[in-house]
C-alpha atoms as a PDB file:
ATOM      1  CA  UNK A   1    -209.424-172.499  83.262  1.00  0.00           C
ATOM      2  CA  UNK A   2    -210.211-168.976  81.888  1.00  0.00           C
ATOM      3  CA  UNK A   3    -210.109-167.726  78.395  1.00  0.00           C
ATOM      4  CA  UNK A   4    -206.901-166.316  77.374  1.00  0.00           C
ATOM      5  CA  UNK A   5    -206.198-163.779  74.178  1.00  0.00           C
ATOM      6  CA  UNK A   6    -203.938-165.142  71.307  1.00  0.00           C
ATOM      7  CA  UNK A   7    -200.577-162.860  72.543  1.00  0.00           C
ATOM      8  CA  UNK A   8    -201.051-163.940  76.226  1.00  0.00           C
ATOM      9  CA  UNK A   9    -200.871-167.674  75.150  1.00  0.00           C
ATOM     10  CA  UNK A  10    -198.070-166.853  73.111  1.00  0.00           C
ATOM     11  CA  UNK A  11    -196.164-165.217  75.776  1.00  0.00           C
ATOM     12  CA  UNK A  12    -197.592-166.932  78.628  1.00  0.00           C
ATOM     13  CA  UNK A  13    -193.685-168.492  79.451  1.00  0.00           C
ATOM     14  CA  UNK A  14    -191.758-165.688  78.125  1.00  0.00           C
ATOM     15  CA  UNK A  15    -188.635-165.182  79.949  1.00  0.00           C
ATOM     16  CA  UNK A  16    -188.646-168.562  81.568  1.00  0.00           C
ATOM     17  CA  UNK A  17    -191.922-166.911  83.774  1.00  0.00           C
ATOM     18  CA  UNK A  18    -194.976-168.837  84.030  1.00  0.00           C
ATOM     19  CA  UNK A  19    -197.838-166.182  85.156  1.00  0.00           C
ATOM     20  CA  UNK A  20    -201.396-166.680  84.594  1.00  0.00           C
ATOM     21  CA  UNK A  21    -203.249-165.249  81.650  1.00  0.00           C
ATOM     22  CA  UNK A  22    -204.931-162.818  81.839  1.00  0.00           C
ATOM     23  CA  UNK A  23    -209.299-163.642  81.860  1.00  0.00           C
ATOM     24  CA  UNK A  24    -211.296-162.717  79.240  1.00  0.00           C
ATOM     25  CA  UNK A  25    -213.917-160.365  80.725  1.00  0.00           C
ATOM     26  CA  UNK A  26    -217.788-160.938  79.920  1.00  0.00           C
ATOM     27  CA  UNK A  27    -219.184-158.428  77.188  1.00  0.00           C
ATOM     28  CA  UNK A  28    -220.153-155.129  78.790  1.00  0.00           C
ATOM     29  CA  UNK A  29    -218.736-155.765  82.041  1.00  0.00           C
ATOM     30  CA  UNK A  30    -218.039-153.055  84.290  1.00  0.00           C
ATOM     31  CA  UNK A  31    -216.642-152.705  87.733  1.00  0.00           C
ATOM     32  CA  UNK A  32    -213.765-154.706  89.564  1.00  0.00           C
ATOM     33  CA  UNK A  33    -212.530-158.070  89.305  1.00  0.00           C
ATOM     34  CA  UNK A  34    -209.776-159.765  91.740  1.00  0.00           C
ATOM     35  CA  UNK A  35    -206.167-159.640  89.612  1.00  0.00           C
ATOM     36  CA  UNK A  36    -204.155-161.439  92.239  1.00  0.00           C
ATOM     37  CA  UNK A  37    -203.334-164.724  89.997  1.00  0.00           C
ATOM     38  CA  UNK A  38    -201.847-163.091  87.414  1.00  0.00           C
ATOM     39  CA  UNK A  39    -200.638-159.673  88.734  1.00  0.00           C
ATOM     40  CA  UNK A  40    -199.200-161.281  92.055  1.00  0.00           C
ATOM     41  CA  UNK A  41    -197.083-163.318  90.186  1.00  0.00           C
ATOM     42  CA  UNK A  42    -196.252-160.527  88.232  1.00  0.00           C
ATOM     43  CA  UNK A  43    -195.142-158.670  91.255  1.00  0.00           C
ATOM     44  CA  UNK A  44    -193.132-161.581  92.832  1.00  0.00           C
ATOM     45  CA  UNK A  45    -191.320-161.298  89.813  1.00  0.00           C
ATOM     46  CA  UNK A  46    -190.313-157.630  90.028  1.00  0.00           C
ATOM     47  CA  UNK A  47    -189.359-157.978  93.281  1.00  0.00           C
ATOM     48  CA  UNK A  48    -186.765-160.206  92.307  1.00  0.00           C
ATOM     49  CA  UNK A  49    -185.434-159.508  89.182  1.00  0.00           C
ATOM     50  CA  UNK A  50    -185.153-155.370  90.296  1.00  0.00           C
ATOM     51  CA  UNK A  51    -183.045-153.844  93.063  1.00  0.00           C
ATOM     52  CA  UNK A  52    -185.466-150.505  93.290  1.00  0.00           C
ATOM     53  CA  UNK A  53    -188.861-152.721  94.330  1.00  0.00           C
ATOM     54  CA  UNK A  54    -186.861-155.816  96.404  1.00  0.00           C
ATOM     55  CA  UNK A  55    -188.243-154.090 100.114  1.00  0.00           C
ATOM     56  CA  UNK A  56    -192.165-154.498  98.709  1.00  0.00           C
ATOM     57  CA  UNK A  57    -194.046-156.822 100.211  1.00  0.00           C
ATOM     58  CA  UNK A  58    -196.282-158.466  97.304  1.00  0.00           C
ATOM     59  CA  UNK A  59    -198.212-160.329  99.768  1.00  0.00           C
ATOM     60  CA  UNK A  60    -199.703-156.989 100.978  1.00  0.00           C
ATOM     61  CA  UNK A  61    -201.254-155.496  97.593  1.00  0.00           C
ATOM     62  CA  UNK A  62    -204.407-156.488  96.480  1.00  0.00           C
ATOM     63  CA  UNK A  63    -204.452-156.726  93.038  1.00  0.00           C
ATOM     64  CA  UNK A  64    -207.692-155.779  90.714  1.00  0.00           C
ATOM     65  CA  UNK A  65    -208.619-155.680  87.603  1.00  0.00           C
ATOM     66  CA  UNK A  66    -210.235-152.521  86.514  1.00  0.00           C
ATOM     67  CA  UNK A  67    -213.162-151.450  83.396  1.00  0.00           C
ATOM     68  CA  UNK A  68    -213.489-148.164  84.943  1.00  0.00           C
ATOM     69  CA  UNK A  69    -212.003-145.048  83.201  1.00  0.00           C
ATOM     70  CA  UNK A  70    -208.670-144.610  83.691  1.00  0.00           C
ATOM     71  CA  UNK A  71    -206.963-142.016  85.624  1.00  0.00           C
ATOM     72  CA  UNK A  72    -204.141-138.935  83.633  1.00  0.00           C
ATOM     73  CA  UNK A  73    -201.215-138.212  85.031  1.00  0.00           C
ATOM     74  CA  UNK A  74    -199.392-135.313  83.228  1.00  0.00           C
ATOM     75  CA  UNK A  75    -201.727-134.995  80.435  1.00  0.00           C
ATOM     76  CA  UNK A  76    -201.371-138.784  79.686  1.00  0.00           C
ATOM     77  CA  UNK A  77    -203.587-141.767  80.539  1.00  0.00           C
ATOM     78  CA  UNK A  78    -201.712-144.337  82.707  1.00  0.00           C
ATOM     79  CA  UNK A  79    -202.864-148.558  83.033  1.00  0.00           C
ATOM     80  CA  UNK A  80    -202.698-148.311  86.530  1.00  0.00           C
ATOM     81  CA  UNK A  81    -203.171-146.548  90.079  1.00  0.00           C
ATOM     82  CA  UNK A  82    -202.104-147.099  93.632  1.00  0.00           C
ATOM     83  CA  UNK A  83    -204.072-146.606  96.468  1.00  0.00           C
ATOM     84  CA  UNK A  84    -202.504-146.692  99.799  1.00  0.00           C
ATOM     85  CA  UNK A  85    -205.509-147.953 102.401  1.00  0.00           C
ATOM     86  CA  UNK A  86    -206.670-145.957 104.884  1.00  0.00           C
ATOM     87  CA  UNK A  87    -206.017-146.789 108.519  1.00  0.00           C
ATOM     88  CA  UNK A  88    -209.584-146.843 109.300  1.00  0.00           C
ATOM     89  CA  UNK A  89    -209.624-149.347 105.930  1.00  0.00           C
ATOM     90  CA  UNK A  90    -207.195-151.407 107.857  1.00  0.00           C
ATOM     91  CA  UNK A  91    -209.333-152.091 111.082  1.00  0.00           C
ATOM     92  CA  UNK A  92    -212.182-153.238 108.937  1.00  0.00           C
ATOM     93  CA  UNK A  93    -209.492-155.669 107.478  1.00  0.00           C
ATOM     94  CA  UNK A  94    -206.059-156.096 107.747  1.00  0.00           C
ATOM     95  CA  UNK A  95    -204.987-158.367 104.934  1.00  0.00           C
ATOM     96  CA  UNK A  96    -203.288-155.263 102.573  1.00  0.00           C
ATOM     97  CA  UNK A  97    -202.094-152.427 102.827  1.00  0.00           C
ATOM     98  CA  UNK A  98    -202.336-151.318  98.988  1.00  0.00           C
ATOM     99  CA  UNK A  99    -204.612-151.808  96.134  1.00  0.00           C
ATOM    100  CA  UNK A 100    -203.462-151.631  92.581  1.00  0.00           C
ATOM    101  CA  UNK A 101    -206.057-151.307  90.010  1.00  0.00           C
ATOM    102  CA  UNK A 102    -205.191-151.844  86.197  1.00  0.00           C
ATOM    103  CA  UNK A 103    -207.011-150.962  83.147  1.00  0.00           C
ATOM    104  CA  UNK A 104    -208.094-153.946  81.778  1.00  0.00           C
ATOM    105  CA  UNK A 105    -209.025-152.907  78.284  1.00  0.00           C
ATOM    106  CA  UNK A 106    -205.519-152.356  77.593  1.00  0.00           C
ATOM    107  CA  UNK A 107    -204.019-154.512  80.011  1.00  0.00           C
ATOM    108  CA  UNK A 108    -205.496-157.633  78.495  1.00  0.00           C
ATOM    109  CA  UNK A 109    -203.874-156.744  74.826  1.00  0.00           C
ATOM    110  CA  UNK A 110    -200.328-156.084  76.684  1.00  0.00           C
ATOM    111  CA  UNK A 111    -197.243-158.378  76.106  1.00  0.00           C
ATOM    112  CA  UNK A 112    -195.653-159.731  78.631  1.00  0.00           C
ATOM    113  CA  UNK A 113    -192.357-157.393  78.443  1.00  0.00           C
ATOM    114  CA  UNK A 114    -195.056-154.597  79.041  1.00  0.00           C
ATOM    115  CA  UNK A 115    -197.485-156.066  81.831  1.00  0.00           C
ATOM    116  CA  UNK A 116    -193.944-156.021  83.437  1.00  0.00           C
ATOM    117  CA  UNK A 117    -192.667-152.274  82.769  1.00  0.00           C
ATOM    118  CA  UNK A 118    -196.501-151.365  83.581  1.00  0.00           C
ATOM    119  CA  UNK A 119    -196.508-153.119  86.853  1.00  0.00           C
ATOM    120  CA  UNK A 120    -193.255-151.586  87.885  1.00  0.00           C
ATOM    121  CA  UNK A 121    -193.715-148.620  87.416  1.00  0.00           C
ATOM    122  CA  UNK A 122    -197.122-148.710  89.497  1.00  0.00           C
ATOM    123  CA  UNK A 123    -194.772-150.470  91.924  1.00  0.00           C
ATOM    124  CA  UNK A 124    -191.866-148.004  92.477  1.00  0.00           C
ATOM    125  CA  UNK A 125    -195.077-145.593  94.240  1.00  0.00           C
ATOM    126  CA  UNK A 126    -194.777-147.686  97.291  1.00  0.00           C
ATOM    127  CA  UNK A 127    -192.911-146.493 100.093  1.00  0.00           C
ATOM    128  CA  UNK A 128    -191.933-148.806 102.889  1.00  0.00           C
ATOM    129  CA  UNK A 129    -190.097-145.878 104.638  1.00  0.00           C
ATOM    130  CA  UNK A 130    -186.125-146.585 105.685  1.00  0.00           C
ATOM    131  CA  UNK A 131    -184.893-149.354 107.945  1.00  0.00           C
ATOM    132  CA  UNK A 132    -184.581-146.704 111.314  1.00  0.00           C
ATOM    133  CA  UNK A 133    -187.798-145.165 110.359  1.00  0.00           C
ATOM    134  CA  UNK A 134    -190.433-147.949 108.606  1.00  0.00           C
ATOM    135  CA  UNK A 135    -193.617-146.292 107.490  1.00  0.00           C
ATOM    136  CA  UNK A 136    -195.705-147.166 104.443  1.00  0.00           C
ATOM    137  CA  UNK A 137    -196.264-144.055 102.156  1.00  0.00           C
ATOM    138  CA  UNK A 138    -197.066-142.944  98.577  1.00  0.00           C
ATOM    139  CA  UNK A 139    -194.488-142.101  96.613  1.00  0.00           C
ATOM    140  CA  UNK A 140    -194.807-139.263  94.147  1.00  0.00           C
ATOM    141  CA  UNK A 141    -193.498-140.274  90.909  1.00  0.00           C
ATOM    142  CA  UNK A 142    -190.221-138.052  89.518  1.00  0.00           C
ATOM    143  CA  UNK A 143    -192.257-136.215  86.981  1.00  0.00           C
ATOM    144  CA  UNK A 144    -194.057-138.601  84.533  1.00  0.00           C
ATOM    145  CA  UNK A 145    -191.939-141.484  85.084  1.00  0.00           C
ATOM    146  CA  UNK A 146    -190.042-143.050  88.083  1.00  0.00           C
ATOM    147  CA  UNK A 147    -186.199-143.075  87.551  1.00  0.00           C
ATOM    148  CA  UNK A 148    -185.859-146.607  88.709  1.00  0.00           C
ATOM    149  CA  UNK A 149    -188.170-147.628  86.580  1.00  0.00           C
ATOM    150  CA  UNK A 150    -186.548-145.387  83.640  1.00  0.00           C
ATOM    151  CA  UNK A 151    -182.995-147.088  85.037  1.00  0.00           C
ATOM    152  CA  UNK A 152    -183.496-150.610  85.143  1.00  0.00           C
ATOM    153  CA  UNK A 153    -185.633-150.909  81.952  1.00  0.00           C
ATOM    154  CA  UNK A 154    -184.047-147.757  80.097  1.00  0.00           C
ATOM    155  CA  UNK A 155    -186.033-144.764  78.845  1.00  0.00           C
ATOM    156  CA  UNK A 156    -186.339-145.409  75.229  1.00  0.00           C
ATOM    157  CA  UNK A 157    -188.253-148.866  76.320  1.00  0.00           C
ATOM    158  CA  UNK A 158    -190.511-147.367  79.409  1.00  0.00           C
ATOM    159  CA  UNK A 159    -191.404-143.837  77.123  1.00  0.00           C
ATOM    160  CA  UNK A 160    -192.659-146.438  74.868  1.00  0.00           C
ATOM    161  CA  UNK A 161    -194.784-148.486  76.927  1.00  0.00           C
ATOM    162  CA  UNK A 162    -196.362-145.743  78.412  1.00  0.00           C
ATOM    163  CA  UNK A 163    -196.890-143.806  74.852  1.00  0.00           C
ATOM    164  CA  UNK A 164    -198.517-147.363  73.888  1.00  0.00           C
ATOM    165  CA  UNK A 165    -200.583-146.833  77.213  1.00  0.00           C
ATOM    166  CA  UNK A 166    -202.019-143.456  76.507  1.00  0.00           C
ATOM    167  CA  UNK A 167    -202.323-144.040  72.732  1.00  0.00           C
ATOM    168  CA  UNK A 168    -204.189-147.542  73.311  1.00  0.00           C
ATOM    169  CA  UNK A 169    -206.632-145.763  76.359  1.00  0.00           C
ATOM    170  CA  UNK A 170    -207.624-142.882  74.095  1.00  0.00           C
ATOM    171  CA  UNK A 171    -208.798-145.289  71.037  1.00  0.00           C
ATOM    172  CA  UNK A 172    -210.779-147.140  73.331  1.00  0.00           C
ATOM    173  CA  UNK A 173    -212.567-143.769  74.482  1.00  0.00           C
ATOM    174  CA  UNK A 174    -212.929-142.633  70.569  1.00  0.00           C
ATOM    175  CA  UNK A 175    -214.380-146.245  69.947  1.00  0.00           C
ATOM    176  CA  UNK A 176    -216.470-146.024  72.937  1.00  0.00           C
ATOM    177  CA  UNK A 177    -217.889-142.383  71.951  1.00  0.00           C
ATOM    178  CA  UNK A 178    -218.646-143.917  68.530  1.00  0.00           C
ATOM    179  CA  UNK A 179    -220.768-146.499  69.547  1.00  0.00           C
ATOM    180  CA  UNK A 180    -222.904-144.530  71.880  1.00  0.00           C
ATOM    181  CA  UNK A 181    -223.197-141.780  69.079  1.00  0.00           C
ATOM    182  CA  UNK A 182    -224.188-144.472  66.823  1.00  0.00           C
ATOM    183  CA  UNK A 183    -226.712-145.949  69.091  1.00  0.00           C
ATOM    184  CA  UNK A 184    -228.131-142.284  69.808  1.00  0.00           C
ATOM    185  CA  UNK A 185    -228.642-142.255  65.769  1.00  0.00           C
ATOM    186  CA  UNK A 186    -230.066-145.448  65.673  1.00  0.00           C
ATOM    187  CA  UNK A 187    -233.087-144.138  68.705  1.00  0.00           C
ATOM    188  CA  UNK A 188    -233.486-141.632  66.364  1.00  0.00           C
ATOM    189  CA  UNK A 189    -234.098-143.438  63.454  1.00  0.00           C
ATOM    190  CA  UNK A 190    -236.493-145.898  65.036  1.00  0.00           C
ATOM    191  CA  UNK A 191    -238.445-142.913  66.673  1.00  0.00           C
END
């Protein structure tokens, strides 16, 4: 069993859900890390509590945890990014057809109300084309937001997620520019 934070332990059965917590990364750790137990779940979730994400198949996402910079997207840092694979990906291996990747630094401090609005609105970029016409795209989203993400979980409450998003990613980068200016000071001490 993996270490949990204090608020994922707390919330871990919010809503009548039962999703895994969310690991507790090792010190310093950077790179990838498979997200599937908790963000799956997640997913399954959203596909049946919304009407806007019910066509996605969760089974075909691979799911990972990210320590990597995140990416902006309108002059705001957002948790997560889609990446639709490649069909050249896909003959090398079949078994997804997406990848999410979420920001773990923030990610891991998230309640569960706003894992939920995060992952949705990650989720409402996949495009499984129309019933006549089946195709599996990108979506753009409709400006900053998607509307069916600003619909079902209403604007005042998605504006604030993602203004918790940005404001939580940039004090990680201010804390993460102090340390290495502090370390630079403490090399120059020692020389």
């Amino acid at each position: 069993m993996s270490q949990t934070t204090e608020t994922q332990k707390n919330e871990e059965t919010k809503l009548g859900l039962n999703f895994e917590n969310t690991p507790v990364l090792p010190d310093g750790y950077e790179g990838y890390m498979d997200a599937d137990e908790e963000l799956s779940k997640i997913a399954k979730h959203i596909k049946t509590s919304t009407v806007h994400n019910d066509s996605i198949e969760t089974n075909r996402i691979k799911f990972l945890y990210s320590t990597m910079n995140p990416k902006k997207e309108g002059g705001r840092y957002v948790l997560s990014a889609l990446t639709k694979r490649s069909d050249i990906d896909k003959m090398v291996n079949d078994d997804y057809d997406y990848i999410i990747t979420v920001f773990y630094d923030v990610w891991k401090d998230l309640d569960v109300d706003n894992k939920i609005i995060q992952l949705d609105k990650v989720l409402c970029g996949i495009d499984m084309g129309t019933i006549d016409k089946p195709a599996l795209k990108k979506k753009p989203s409709d400006t900053r937001e998607y509307n069916d993400n600003l619909r079902h979980y209403g604007p005042e409450k998605v504006l604030n997620s993602s203004e918790m998003v940005d404001l939580a990613c940039q004090r990680i980068f201010e804390e993460k520019k102090e340390k290495k200016r502090e370390e630079r000071e403490m090399k120059k001490m020692k020389i």
